[in-house]
C-alpha atoms as a PDB file:
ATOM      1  CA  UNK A   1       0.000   0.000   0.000  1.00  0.00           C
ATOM      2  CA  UNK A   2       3.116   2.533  -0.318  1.00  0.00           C
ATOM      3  CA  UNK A   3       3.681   2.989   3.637  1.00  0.00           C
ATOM      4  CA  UNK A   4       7.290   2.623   3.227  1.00  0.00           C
ATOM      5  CA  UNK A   5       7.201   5.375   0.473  1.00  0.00           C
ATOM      6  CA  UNK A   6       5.295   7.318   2.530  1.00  0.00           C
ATOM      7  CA  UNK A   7       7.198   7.001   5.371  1.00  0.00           C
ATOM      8  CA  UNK A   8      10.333   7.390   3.624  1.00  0.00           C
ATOM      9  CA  UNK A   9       8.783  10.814   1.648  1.00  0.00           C
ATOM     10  CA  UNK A  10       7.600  12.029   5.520  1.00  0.00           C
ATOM     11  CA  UNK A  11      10.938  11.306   6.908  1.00  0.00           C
ATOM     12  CA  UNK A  12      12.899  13.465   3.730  1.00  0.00           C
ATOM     13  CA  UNK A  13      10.040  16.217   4.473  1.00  0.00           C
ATOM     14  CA  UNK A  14      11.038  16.133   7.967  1.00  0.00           C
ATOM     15  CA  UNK A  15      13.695  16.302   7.563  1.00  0.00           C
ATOM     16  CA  UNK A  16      14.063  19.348   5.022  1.00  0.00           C
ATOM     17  CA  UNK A  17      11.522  20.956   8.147  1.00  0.00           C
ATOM     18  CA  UNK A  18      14.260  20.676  10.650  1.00  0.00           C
ATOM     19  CA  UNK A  19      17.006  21.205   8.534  1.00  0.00           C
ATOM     20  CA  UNK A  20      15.209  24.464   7.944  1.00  0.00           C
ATOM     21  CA  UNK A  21      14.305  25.372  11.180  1.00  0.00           C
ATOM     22  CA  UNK A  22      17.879  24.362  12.263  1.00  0.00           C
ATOM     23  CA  UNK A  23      19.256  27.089   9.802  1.00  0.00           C
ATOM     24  CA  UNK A  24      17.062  30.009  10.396  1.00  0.00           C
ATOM     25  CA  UNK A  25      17.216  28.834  14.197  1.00  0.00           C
ATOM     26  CA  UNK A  26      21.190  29.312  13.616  1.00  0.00           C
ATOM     27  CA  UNK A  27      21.083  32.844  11.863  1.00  0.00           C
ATOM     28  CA  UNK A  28      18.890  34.436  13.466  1.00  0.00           C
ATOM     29  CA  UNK A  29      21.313  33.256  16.883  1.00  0.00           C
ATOM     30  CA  UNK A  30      24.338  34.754  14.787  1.00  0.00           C
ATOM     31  CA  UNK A  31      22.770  37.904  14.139  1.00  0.00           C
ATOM     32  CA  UNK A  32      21.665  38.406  17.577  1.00  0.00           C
ATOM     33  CA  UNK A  33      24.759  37.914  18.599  1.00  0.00           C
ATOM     34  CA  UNK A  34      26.152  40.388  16.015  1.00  0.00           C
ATOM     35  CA  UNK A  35      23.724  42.604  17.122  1.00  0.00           C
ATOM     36  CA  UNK A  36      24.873  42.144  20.775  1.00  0.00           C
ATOM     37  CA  UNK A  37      28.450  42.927  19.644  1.00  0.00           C
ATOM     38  CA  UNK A  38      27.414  45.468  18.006  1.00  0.00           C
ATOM     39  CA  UNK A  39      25.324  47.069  21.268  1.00  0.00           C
ATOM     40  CA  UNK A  40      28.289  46.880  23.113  1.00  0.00           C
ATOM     41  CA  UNK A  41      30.604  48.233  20.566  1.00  0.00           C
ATOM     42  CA  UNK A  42      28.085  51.262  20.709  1.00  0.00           C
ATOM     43  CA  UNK A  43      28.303  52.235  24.549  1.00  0.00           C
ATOM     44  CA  UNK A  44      31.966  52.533  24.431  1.00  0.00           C
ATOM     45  CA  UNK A  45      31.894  54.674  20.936  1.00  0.00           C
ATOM     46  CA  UNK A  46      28.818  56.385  22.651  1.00  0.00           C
ATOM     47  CA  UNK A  47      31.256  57.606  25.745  1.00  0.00           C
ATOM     48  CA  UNK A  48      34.045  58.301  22.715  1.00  0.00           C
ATOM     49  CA  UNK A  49      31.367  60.568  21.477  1.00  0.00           C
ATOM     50  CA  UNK A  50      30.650  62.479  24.724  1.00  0.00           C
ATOM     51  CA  UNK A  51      34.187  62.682  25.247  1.00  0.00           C
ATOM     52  CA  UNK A  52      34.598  64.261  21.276  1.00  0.00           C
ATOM     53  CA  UNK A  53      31.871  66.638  21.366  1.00  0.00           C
ATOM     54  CA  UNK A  54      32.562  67.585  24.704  1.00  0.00           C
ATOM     55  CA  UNK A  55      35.676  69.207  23.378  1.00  0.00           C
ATOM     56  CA  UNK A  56      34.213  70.754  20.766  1.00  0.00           C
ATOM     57  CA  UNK A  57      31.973  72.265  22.221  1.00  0.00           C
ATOM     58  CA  UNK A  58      34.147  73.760  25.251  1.00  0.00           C
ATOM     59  CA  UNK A  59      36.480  75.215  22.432  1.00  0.00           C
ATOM     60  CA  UNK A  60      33.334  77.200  21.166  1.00  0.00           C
ATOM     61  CA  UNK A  61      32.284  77.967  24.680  1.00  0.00           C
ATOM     62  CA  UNK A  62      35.471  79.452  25.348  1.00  0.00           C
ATOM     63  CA  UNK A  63      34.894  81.401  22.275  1.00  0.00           C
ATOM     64  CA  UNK A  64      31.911  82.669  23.254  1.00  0.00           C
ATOM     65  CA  UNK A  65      32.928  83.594  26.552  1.00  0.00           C
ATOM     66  CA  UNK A  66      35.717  85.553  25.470  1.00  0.00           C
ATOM     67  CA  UNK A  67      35.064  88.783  25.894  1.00  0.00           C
ATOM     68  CA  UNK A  68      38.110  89.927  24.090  1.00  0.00           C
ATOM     69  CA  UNK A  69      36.259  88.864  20.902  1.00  0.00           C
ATOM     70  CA  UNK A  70      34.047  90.507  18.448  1.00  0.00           C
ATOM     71  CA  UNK A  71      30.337  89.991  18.824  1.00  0.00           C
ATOM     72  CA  UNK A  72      30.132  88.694  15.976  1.00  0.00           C
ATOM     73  CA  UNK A  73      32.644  85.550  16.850  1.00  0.00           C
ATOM     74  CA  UNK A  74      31.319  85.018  19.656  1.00  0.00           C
ATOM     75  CA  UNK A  75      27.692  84.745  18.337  1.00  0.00           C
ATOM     76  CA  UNK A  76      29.144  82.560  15.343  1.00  0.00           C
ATOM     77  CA  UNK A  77      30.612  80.258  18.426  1.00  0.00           C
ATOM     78  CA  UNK A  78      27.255  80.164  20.355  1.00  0.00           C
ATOM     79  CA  UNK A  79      25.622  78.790  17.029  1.00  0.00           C
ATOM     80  CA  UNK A  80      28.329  76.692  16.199  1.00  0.00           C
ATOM     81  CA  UNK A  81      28.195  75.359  20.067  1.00  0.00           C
ATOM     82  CA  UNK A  82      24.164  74.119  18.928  1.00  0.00           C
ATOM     83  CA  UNK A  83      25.505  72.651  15.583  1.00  0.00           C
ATOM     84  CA  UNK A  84      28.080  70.941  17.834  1.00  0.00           C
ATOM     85  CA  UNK A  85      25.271  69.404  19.992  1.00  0.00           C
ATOM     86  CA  UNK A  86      22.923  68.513  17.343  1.00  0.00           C
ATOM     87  CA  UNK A  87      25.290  66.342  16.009  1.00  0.00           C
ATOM     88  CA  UNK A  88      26.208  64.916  19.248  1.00  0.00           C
ATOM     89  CA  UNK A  89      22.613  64.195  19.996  1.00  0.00           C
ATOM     90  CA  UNK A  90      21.800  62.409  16.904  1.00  0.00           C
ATOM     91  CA  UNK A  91      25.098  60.171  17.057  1.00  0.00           C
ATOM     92  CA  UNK A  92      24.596  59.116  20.715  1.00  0.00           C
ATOM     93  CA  UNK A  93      20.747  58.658  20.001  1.00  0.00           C
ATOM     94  CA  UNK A  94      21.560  56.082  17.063  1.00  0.00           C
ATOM     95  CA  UNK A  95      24.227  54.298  19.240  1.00  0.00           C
ATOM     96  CA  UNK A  96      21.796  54.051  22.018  1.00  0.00           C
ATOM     97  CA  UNK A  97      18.568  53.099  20.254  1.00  0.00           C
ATOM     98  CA  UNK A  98      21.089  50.057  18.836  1.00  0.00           C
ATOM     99  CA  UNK A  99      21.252  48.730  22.936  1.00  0.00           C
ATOM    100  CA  UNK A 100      17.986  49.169  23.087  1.00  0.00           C
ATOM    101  CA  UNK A 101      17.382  47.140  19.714  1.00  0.00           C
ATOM    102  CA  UNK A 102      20.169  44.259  20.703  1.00  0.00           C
ATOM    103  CA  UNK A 103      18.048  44.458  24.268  1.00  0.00           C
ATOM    104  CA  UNK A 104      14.614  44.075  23.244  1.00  0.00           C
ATOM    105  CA  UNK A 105      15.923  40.979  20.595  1.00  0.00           C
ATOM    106  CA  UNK A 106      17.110  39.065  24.118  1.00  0.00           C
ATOM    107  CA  UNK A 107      14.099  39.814  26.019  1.00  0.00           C
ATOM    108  CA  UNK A 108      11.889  38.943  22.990  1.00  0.00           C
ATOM    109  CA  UNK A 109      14.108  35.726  22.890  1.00  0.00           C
ATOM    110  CA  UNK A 110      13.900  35.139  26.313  1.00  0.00           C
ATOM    111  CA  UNK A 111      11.987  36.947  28.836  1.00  0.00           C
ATOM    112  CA  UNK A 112      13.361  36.642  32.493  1.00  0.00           C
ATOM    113  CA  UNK A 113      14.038  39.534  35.143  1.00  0.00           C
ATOM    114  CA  UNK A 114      17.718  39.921  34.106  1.00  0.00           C
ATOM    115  CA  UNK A 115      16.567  40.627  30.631  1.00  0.00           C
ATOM    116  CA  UNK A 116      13.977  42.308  31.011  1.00  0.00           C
ATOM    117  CA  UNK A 117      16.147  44.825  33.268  1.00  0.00           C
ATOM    118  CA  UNK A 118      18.990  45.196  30.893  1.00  0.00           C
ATOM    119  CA  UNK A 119      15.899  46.241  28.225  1.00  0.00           C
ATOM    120  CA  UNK A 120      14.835  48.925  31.129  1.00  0.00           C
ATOM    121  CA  UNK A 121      18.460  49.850  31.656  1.00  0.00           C
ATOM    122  CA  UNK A 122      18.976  50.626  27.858  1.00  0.00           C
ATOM    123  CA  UNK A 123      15.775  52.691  27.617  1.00  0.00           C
ATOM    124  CA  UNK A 124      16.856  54.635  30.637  1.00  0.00           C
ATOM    125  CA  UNK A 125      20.218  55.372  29.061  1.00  0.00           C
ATOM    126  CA  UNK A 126      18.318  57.135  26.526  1.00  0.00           C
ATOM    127  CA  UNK A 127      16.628  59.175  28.700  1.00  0.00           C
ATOM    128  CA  UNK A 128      19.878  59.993  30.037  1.00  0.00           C
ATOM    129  CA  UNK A 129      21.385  61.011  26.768  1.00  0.00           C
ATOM    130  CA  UNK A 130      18.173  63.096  25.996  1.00  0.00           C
ATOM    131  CA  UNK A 131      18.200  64.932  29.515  1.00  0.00           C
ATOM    132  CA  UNK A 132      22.576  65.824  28.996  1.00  0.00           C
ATOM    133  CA  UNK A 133      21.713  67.226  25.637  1.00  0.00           C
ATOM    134  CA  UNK A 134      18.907  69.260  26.820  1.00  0.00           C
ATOM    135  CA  UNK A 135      20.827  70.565  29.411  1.00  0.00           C
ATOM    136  CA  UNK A 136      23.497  71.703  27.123  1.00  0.00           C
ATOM    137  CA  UNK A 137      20.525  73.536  24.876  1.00  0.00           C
ATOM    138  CA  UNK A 138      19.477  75.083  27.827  1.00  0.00           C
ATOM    139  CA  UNK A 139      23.197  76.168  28.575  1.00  0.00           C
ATOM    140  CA  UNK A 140      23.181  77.363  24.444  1.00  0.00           C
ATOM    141  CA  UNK A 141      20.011  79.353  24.569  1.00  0.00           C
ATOM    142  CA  UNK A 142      20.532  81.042  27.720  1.00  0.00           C
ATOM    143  CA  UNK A 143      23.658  82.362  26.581  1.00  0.00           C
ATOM    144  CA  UNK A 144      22.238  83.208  22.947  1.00  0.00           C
ATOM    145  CA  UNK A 145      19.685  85.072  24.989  1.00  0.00           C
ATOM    146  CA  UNK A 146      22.959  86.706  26.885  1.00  0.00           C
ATOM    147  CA  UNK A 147      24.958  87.117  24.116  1.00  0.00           C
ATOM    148  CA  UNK A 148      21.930  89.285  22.169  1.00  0.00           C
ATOM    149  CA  UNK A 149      21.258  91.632  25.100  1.00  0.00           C
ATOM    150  CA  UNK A 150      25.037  92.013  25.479  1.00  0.00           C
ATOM    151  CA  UNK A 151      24.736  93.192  21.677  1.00  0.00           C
ATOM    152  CA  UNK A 152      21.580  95.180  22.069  1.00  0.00           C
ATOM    153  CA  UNK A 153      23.490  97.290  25.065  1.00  0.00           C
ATOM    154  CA  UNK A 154      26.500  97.994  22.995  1.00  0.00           C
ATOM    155  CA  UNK A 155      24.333  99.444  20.073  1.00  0.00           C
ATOM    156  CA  UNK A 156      22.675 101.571  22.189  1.00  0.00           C
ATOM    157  CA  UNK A 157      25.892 102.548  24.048  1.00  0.00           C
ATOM    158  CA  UNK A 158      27.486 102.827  20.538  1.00  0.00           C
ATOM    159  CA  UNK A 159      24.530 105.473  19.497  1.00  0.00           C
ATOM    160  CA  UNK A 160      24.666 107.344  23.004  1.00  0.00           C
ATOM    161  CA  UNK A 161      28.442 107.796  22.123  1.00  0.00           C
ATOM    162  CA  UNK A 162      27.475 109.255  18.673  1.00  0.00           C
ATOM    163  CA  UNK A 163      24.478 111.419  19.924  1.00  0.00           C
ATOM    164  CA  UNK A 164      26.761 112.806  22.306  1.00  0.00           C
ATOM    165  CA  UNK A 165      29.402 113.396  19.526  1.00  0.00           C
ATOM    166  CA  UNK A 166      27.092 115.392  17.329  1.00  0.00           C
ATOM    167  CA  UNK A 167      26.085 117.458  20.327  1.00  0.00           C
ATOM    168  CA  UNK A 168      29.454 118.567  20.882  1.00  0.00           C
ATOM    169  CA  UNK A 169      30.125 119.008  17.065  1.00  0.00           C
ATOM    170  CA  UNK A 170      26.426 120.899  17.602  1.00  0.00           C
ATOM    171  CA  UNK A 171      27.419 122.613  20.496  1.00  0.00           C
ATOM    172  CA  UNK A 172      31.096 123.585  18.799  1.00  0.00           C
ATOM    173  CA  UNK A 173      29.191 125.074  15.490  1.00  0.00           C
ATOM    174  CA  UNK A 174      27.122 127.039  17.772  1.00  0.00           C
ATOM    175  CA  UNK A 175      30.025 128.509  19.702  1.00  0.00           C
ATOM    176  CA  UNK A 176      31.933 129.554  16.630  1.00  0.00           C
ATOM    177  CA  UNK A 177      28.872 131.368  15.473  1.00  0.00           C
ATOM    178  CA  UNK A 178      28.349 133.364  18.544  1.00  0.00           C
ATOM    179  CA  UNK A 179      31.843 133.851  18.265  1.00  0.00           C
ATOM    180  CA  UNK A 180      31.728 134.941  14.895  1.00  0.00           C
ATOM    181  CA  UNK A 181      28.129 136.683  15.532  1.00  0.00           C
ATOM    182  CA  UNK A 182      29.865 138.965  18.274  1.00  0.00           C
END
């Protein structure tokens, strides 16, 4: 009645089913492994990146603090300084969001306490990246705020200086024409 061939054809089938399963079983372990490497390679290039922008940004800082400079430079260095922080933001966002990606693949795999905290732990990182770049916006605007009052009072100090000049060029004409008058 063909059992044999049907057990035989069941068995290849089977077969060809686990072989299968084995396979994708096996890649999707190597890339979640890759993807782990990859998450870890990402915190330390993430504290590379604080460390880099960091700099930068202090250089333009002490740019704009310099009061030795033009206006002008230092207002260039205050935008410059958000440029600096943009940047740094969206790095250390992509390097983060891959922990959280490598995280949620191991507590999707398997979903235990130490997992499930590590997930927790890269979502808070984040948070913490999102709350140090804010801070150093805040840091930016204020002093953009500064840095444009600090303008504002030397164009009006600038135009005191000059009303005062063509008073006394005023005041100067007048005398020579009493002068000339008498």
């Amino acid at each position: 009645d063909g059992s044999v061939d049907k057990i035989v054809e069941g068995t290849k089938n089977l077969s060809s089913s686990i072989t299968a399963y084995a396979k994708s079983t096996i890649e999707a372990a190597q890339g979640t492994v890759e993807l782990n490497k990859q998450a870890e390679i990402a915190a330390v290039i993430n504290q590379g990146l604080i460390e880099k922008y960091d700099r930068q940004a202090e250089q333009q800082r002490q740019i704009r603090d310099d009061e030795t400079q033009t206006m002008e430079a230092r207002i260039a260095a205050n935008t410059k300084l958000g440029e600096i922080l943009d940047e740094q933001s969206e790095k250390m966002l992509q390097n983060v969001d891959l922990q959280i990606k490598a995280a949620q693949l191991e507590y999707d795999k398997n979903q235990n306490q130490e997992n499930y905290i590590a997930l927790l732990e890269a979502q808070n990182e984040r948070e913490a990246v999102l709350a140090q770049i804010e801070g150093f916006r805040s840091e930016q605007l204020i002093n953009r705020i500064s840095l444009q009052r600090e303008a504002g009072e030397m164009a009006i100090e600038d135009a005191e200086k000059l009303i005062e000049l063509e008073e006394q060029k005023r005041q100067a004409v007048n005398d020579t024409l009493d002068a000339v008058i008498d």
